[in-house]
N, C-alpha and C. Protein backbone atom coordinates (compact mmCIF):
# COMPACT_ATOMS: atom_id res chain seq x y z
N UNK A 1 0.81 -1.20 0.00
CA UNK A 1 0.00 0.00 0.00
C UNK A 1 0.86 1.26 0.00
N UNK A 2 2.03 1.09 0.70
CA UNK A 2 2.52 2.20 1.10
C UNK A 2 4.32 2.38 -0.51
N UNK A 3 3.89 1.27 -0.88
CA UNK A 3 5.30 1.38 -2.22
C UNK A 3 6.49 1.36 -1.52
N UNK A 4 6.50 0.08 -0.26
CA UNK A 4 8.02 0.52 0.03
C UNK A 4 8.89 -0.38 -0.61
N UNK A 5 8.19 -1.40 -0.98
CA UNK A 5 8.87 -3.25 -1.70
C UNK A 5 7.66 -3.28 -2.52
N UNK A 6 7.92 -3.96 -3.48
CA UNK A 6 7.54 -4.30 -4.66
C UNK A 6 6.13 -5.80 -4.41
N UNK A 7 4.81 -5.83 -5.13
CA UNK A 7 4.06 -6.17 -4.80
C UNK A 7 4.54 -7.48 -4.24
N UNK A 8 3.82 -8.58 -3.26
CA UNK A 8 3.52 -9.33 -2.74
C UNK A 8 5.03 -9.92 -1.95
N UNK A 9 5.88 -9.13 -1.44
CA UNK A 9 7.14 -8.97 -0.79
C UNK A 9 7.16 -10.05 0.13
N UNK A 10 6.27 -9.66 0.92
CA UNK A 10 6.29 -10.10 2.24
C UNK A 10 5.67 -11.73 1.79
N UNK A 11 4.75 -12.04 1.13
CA UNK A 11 4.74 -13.81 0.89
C UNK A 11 5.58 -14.07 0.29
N UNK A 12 6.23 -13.40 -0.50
CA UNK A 12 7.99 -14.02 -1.20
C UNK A 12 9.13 -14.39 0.15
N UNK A 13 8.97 -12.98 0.84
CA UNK A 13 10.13 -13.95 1.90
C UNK A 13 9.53 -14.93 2.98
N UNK A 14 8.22 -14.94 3.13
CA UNK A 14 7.54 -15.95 3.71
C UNK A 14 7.75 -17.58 2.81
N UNK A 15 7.70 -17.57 1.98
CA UNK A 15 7.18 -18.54 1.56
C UNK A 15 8.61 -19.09 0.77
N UNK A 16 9.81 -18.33 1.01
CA UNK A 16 11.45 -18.60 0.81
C UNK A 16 11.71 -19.05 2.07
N UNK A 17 11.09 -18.40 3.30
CA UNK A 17 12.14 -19.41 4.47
C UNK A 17 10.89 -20.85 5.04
N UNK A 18 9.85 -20.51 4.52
CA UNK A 18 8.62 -21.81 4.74
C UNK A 18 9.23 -23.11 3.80
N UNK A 19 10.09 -22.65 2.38
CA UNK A 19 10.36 -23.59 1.45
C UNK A 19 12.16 -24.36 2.00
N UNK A 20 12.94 -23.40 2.64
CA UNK A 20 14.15 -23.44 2.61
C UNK A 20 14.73 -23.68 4.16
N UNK A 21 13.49 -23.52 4.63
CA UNK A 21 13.81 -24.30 6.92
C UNK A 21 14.29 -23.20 7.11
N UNK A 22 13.82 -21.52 6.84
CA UNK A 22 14.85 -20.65 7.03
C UNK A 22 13.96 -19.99 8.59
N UNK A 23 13.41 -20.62 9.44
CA UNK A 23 13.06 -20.07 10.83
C UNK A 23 13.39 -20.34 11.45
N UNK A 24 13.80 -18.91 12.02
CA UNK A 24 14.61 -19.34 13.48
C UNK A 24 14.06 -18.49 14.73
N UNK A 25 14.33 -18.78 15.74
CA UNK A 25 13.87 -17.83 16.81
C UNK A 25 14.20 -16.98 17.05
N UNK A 26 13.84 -15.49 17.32
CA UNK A 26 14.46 -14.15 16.89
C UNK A 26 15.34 -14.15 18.36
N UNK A 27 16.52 -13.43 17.74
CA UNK A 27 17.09 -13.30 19.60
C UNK A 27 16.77 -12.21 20.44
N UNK A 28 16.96 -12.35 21.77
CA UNK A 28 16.38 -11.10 22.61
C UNK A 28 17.90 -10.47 22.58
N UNK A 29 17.09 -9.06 22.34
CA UNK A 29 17.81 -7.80 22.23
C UNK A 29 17.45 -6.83 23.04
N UNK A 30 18.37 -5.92 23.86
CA UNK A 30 17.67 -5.16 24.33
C UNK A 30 17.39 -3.89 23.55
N UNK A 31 16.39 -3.17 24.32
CA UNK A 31 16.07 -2.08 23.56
C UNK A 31 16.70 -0.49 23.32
N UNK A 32 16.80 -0.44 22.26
CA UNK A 32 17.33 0.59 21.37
C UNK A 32 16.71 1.97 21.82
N UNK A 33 17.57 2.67 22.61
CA UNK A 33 17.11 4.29 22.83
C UNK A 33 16.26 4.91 21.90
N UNK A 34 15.20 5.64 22.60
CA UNK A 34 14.59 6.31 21.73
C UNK A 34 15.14 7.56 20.67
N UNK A 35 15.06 7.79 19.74
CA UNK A 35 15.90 8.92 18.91
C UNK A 35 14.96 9.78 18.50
N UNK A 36 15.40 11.10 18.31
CA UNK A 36 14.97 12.15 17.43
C UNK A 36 14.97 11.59 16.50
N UNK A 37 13.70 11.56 15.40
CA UNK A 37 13.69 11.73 13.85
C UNK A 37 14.15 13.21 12.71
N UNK A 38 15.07 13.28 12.49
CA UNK A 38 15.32 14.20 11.60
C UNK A 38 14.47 14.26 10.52
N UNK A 39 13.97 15.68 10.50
CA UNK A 39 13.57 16.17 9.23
C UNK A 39 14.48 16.75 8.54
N UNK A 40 14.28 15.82 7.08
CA UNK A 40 15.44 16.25 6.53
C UNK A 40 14.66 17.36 5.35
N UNK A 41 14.05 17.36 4.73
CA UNK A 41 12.90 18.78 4.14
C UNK A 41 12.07 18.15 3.30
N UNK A 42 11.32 18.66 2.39
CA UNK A 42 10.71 18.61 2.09
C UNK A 42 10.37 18.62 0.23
N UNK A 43 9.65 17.42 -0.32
CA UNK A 43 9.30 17.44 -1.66
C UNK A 43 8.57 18.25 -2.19
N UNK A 44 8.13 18.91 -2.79
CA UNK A 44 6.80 19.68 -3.11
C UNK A 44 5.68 18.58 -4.45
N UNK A 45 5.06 18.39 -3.67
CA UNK A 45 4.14 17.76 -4.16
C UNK A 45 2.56 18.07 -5.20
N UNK A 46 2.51 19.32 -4.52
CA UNK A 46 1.01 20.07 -4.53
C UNK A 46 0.12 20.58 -3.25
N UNK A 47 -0.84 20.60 -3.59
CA UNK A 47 -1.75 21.35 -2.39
C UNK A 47 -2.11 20.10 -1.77
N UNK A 48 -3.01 18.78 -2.20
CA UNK A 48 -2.87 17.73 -1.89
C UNK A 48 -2.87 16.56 -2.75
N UNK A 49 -3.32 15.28 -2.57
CA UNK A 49 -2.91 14.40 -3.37
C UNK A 49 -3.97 14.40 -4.39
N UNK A 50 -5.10 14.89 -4.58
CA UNK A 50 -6.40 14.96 -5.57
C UNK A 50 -5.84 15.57 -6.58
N UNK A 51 -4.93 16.82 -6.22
CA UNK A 51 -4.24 18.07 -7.11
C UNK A 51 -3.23 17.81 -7.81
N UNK A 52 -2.25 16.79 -7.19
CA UNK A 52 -1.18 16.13 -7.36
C UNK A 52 -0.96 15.16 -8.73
N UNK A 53 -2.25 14.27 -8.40
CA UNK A 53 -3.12 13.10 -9.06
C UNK A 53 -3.94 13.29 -10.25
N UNK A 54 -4.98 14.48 -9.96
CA UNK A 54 -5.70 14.70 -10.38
C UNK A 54 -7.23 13.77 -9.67
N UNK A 55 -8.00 14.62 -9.35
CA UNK A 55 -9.46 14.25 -8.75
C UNK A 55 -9.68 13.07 -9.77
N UNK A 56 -10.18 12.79 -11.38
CA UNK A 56 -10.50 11.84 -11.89
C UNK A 56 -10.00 11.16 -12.51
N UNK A 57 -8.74 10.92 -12.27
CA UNK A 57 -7.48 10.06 -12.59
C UNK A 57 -7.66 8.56 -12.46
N UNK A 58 -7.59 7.35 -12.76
CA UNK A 58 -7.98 6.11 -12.51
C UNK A 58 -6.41 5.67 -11.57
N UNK A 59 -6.41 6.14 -10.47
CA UNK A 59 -5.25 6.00 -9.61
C UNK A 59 -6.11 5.66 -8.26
N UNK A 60 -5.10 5.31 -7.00
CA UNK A 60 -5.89 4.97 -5.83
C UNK A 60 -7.23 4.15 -5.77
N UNK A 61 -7.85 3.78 -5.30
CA UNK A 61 -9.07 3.11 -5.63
C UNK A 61 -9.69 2.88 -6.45
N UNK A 62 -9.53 3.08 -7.56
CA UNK A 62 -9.86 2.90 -9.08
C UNK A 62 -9.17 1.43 -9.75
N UNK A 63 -9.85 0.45 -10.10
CA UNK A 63 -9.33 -0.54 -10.97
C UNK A 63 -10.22 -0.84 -11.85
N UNK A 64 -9.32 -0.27 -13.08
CA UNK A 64 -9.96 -0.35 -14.70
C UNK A 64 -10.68 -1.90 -14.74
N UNK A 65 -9.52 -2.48 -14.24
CA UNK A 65 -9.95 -4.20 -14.92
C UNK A 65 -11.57 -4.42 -14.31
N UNK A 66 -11.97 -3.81 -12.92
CA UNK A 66 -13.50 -4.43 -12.05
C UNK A 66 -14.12 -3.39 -13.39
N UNK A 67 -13.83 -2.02 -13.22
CA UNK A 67 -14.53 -0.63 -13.92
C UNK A 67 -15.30 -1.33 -15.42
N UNK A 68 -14.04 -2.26 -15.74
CA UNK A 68 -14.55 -2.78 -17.62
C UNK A 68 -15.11 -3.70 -17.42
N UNK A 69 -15.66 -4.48 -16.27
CA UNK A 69 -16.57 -5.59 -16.27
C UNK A 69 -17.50 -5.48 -14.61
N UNK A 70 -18.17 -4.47 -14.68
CA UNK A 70 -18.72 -4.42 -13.64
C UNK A 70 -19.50 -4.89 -13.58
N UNK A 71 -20.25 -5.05 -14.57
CA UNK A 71 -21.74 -5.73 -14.44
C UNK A 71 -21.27 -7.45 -14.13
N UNK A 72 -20.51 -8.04 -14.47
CA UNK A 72 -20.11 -9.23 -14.12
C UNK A 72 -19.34 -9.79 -12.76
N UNK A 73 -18.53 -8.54 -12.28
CA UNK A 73 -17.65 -8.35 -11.19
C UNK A 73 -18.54 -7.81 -10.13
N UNK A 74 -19.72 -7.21 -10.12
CA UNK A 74 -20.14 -6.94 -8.85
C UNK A 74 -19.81 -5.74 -8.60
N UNK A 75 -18.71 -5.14 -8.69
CA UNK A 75 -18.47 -4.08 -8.26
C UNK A 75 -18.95 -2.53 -8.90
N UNK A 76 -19.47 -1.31 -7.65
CA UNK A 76 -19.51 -0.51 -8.17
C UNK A 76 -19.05 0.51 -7.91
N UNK A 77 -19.19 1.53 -8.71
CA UNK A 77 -18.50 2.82 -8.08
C UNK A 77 -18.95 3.97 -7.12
N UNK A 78 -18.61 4.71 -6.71
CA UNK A 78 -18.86 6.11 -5.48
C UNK A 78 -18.77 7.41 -5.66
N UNK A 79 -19.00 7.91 -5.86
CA UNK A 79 -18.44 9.14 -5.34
C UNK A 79 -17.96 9.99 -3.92
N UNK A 80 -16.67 10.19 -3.79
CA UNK A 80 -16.32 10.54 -2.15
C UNK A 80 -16.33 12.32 -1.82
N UNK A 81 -17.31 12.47 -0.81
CA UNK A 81 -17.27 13.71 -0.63
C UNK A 81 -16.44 15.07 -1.29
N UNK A 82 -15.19 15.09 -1.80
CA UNK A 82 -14.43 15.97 -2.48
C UNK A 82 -14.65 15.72 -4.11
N UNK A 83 -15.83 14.94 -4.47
CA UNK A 83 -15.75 14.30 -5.83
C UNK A 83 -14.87 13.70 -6.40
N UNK A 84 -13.80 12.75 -5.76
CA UNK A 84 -13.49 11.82 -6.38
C UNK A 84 -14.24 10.37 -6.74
N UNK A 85 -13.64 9.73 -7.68
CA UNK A 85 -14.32 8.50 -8.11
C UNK A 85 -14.10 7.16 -7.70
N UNK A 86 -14.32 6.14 -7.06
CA UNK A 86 -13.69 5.38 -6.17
C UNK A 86 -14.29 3.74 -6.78
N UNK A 87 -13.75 2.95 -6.78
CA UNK A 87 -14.53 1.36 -6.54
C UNK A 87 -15.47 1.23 -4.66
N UNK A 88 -16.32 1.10 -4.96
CA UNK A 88 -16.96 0.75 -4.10
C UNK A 88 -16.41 -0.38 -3.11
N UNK A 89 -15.30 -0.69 -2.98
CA UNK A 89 -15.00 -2.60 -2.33
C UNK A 89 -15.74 -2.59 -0.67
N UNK A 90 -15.82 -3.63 -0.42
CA UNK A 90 -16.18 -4.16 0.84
C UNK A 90 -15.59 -3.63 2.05
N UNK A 91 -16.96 -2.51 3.23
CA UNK A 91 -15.98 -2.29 4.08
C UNK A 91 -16.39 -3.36 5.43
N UNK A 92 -16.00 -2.88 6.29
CA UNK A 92 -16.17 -3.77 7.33
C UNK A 92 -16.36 -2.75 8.69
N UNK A 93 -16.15 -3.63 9.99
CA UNK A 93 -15.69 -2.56 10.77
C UNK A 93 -14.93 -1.89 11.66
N UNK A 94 -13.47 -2.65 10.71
CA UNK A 94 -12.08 -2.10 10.76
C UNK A 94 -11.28 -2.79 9.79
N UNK A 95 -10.43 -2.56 9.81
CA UNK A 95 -10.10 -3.46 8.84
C UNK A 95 -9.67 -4.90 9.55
N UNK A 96 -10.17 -5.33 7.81
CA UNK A 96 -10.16 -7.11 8.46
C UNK A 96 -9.35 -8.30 6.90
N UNK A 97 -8.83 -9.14 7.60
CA UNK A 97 -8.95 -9.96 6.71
C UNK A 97 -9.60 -11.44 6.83
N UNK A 98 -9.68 -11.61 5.63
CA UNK A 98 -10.65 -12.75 5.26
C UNK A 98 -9.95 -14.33 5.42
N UNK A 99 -9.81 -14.90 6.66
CA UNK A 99 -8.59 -15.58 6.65
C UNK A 99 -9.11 -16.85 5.63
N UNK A 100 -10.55 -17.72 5.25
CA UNK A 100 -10.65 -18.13 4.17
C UNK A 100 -9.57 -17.79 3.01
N UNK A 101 -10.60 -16.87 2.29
CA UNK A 101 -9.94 -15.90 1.35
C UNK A 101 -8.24 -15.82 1.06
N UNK A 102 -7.31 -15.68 2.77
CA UNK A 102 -6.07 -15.18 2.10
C UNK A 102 -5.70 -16.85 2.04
N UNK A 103 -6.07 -18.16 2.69
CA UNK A 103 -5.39 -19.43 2.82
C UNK A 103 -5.52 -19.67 1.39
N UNK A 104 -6.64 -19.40 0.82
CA UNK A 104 -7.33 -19.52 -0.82
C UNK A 104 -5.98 -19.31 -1.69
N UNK A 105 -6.12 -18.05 -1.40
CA UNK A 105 -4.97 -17.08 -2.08
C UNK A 105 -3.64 -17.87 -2.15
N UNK A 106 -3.17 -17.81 -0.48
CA UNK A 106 -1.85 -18.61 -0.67
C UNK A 106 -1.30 -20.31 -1.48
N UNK A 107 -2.52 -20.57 -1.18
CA UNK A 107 -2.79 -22.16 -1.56
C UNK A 107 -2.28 -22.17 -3.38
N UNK A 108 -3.45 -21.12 -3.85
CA UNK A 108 -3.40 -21.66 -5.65
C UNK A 108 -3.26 -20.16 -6.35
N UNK A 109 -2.85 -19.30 -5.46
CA UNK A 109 -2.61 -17.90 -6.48
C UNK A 109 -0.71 -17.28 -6.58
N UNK A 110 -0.86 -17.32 -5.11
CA UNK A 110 0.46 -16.62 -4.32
C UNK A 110 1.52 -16.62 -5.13
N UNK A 111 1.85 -18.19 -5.92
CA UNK A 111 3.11 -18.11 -6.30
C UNK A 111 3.28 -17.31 -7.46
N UNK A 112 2.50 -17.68 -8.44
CA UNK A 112 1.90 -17.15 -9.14
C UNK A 112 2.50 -15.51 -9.30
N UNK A 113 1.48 -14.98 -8.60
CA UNK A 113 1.27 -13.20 -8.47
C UNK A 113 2.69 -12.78 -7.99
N UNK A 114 3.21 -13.93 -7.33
CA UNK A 114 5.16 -13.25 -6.69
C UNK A 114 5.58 -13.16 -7.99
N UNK A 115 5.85 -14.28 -8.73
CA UNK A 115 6.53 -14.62 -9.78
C UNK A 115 5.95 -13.05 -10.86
N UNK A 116 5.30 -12.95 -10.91
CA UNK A 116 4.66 -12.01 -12.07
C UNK A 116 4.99 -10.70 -11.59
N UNK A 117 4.69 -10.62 -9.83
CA UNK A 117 4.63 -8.95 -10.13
C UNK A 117 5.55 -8.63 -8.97
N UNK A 118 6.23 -9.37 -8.31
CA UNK A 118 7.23 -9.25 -7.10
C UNK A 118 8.62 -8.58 -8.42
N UNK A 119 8.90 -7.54 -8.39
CA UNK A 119 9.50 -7.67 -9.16
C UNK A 119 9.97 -5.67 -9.24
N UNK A 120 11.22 -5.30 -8.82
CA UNK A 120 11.30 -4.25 -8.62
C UNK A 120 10.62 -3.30 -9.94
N UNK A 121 10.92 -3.87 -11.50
CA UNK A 121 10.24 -3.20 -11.97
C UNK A 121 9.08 -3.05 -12.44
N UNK A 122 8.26 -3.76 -11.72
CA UNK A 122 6.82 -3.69 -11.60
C UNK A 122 6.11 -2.33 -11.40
N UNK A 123 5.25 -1.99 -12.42
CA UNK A 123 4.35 -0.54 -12.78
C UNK A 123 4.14 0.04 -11.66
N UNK A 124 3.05 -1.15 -10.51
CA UNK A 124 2.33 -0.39 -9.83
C UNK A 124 2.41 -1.63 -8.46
N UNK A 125 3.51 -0.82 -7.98
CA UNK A 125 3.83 -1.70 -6.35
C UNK A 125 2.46 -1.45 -5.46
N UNK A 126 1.88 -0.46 -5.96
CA UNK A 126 0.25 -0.61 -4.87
C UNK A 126 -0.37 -1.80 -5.23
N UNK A 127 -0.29 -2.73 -6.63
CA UNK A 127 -1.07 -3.50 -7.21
C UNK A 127 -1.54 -4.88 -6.02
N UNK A 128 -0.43 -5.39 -5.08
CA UNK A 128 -0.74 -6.09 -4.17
C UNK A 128 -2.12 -5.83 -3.19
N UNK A 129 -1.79 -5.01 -2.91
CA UNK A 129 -3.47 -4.14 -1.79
C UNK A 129 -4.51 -3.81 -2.82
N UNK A 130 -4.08 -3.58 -3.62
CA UNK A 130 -5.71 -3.54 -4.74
C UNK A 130 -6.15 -4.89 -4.98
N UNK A 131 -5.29 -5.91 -5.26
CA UNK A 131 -5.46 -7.73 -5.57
C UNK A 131 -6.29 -7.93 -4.09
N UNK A 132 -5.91 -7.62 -2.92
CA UNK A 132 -6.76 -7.94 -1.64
C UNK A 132 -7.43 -7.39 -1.77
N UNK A 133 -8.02 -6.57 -2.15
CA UNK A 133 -9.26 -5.34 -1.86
C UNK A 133 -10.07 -6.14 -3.08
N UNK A 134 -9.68 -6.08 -4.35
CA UNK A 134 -10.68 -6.79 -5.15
C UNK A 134 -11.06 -8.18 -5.46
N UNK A 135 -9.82 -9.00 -4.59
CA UNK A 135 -10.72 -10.35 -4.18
C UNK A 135 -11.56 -10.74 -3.19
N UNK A 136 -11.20 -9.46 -2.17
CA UNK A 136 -12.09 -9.69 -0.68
C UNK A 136 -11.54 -10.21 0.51
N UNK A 137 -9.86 -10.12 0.33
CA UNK A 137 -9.03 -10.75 0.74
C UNK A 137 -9.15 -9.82 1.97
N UNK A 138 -9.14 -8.49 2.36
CA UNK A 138 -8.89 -7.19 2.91
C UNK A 138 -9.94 -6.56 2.75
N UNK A 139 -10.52 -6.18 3.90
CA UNK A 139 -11.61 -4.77 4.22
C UNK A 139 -11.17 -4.15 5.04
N UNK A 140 -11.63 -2.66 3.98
CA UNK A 140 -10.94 -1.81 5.30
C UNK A 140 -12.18 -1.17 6.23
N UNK A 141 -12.27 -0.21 6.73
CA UNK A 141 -13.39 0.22 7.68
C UNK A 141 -14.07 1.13 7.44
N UNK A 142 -15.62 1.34 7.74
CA UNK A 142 -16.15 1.98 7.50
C UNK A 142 -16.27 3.41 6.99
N UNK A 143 -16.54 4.25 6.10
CA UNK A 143 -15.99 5.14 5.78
C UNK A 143 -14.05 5.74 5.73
N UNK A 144 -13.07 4.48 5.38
CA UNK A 144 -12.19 4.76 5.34
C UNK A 144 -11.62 4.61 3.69
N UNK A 145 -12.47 4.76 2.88
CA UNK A 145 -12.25 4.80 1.47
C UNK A 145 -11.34 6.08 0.83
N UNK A 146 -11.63 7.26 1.65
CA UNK A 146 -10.93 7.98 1.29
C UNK A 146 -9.35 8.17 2.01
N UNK A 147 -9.49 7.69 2.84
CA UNK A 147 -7.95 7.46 3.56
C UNK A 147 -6.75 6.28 2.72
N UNK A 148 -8.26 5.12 2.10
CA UNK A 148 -7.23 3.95 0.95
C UNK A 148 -6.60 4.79 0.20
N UNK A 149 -8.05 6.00 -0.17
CA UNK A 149 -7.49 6.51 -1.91
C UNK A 149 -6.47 6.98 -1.82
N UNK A 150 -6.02 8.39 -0.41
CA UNK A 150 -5.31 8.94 -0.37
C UNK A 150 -3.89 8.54 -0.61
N UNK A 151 -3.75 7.16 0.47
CA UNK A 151 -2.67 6.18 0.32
C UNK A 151 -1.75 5.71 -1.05
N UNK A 152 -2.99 5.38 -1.75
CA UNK A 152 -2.85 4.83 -2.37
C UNK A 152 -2.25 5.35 -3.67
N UNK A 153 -3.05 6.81 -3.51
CA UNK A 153 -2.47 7.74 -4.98
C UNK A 153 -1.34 8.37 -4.40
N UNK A 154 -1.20 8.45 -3.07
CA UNK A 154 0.18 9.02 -2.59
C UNK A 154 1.96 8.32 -3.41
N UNK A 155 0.92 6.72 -3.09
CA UNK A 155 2.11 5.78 -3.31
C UNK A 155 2.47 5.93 -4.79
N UNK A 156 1.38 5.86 -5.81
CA UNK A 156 1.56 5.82 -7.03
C UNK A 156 2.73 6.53 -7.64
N UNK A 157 2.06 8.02 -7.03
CA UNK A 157 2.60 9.10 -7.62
C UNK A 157 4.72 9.31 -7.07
N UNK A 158 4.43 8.84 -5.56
CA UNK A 158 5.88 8.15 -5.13
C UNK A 158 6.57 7.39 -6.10
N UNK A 159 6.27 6.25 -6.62
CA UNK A 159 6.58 5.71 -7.72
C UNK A 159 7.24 6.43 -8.92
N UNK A 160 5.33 7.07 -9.81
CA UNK A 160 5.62 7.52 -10.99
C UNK A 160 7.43 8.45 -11.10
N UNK A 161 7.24 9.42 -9.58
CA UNK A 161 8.76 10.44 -9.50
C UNK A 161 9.43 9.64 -9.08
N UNK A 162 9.51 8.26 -8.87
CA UNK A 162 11.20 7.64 -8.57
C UNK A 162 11.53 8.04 -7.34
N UNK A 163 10.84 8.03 -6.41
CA UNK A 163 10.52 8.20 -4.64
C UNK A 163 9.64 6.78 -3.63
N UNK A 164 9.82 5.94 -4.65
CA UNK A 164 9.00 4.60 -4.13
C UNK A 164 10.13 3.59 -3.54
N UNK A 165 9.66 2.37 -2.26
CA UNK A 165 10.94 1.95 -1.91
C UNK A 165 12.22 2.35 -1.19
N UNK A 166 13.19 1.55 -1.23
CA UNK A 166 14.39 2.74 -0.11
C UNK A 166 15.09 3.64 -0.82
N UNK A 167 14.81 4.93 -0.56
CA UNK A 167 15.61 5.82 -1.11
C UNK A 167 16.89 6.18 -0.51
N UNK A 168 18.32 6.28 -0.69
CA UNK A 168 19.16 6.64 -0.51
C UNK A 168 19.04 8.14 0.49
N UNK A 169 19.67 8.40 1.56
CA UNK A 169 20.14 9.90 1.62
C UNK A 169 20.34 10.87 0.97
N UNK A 170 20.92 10.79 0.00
CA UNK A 170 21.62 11.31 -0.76
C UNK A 170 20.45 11.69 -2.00
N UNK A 171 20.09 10.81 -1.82
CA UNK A 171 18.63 10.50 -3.47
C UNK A 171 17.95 11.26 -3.33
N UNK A 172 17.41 11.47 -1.87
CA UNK A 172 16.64 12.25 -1.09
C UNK A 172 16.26 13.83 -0.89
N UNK A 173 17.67 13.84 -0.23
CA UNK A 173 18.15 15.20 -0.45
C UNK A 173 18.51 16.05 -1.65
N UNK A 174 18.76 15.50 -2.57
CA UNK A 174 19.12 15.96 -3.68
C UNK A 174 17.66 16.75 -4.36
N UNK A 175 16.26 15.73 -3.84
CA UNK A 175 15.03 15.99 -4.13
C UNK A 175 14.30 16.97 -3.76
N UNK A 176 15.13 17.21 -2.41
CA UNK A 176 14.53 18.38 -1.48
C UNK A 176 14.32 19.52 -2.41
N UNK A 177 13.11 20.19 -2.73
CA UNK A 177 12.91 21.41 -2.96
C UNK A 177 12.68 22.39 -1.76
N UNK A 178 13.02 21.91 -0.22
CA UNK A 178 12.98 22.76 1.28
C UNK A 178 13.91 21.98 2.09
N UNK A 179 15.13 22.33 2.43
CA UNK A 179 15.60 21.97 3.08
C UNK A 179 15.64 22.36 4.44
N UNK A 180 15.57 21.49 5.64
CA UNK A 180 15.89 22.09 7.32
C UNK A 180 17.42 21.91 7.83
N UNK A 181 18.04 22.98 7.54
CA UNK A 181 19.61 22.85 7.79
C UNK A 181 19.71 22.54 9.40
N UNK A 182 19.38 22.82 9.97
CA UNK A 182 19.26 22.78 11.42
C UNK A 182 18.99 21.01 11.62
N UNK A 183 18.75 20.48 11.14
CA UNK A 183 18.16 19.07 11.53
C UNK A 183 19.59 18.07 10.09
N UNK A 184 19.97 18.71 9.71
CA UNK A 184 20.99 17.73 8.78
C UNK A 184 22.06 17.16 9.74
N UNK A 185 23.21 17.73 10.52
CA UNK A 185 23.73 17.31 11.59
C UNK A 185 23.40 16.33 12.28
N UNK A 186 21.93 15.61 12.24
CA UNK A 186 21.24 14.71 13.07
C UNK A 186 21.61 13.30 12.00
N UNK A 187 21.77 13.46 10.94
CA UNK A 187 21.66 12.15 10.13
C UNK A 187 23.41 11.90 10.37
């Protein structure tokens, strides 16, 4: 959801140490002082992510593939208070998952969807959380559709500028259109 690894990450290294005996028992460590987070400055993005995006952009909650077969898929669309355009998916009342649904998933899809879209250069690293959202795998909570979208077109657009994943220091900063000199000393 958030574009930091490339879709379905986390069942790739699940399902590498489930295949390879790679579990072990984590060791006790003690705990790590709390730290200041440095702000290091700031991207300029826009006013917010609607502006950024564009309000009727097929980004964030939007999937063409349900959109071109709705009448068959069930699914419909919304409109969210600021007039954006949204897929309607299943909420709940918090978010939940469908533990049916994800054993389903893991059983006869998983490898599958790693192999295809685990894959740094994969389009759209949000594509994993949209695959849960439009199989039913994942609900999120009641009126929190616009918090997915936000997420979600945040991440995109992270992506589209080459800000998705671990960015370097250096990558970073270089991006800064505001820098906080006062807080660089901290890194």
């Amino acid at each position: 959801m958030y574009a930091i690894a490339p879709p379905f990450s986390a069942l790739k290294i699940y399902l590498d140490l489930e295949n390879k005996g790679g579990w072990r028992q984590a060791p006790e460590v003690a705990n790590y002082p709390k730290t200041n987070v440095p702000k290091i400055g700031r991207i300029h993005v826009g006013t917010d992510w609607y502006d950024a995006t564009g309000i009727t952009s097929m980004v964030g909650l939007r999937d063409v593939g349900l959109e071109m077969f709705s009448e068959s898929c069930g699914v419909q669309l919304k409109s969210l208070p600021n007039g954006a355009i949204v897929c309607d998916f299943a909420e709940s009342d918090g978010f939940s998952v469908d533990t049916d649904g994800a054993v389903d998933f893991m059983t006869f899809m998983a490898e599958e969807y790693i192999q295809e879209f685990c894959r740094e250069d994969c389009s759209d690293w949000t594509y994993g959380m949209r695959t849960y959202l439009r199989l039913g795998i994942v609900s999120y909570g009641k009126g929190q559709s616009r918090v997915f979208d936000e997420i979600l077109r945040r991440s995109q657009w992270r992506q589209e500028h080459n800000l998705h994943g671990q960015r370097t220091r250096e990558e970073l900063l270089a991006r800064c259109t505001e820098l906080y000199e006062a807080q660089l000393d901290l890194i």
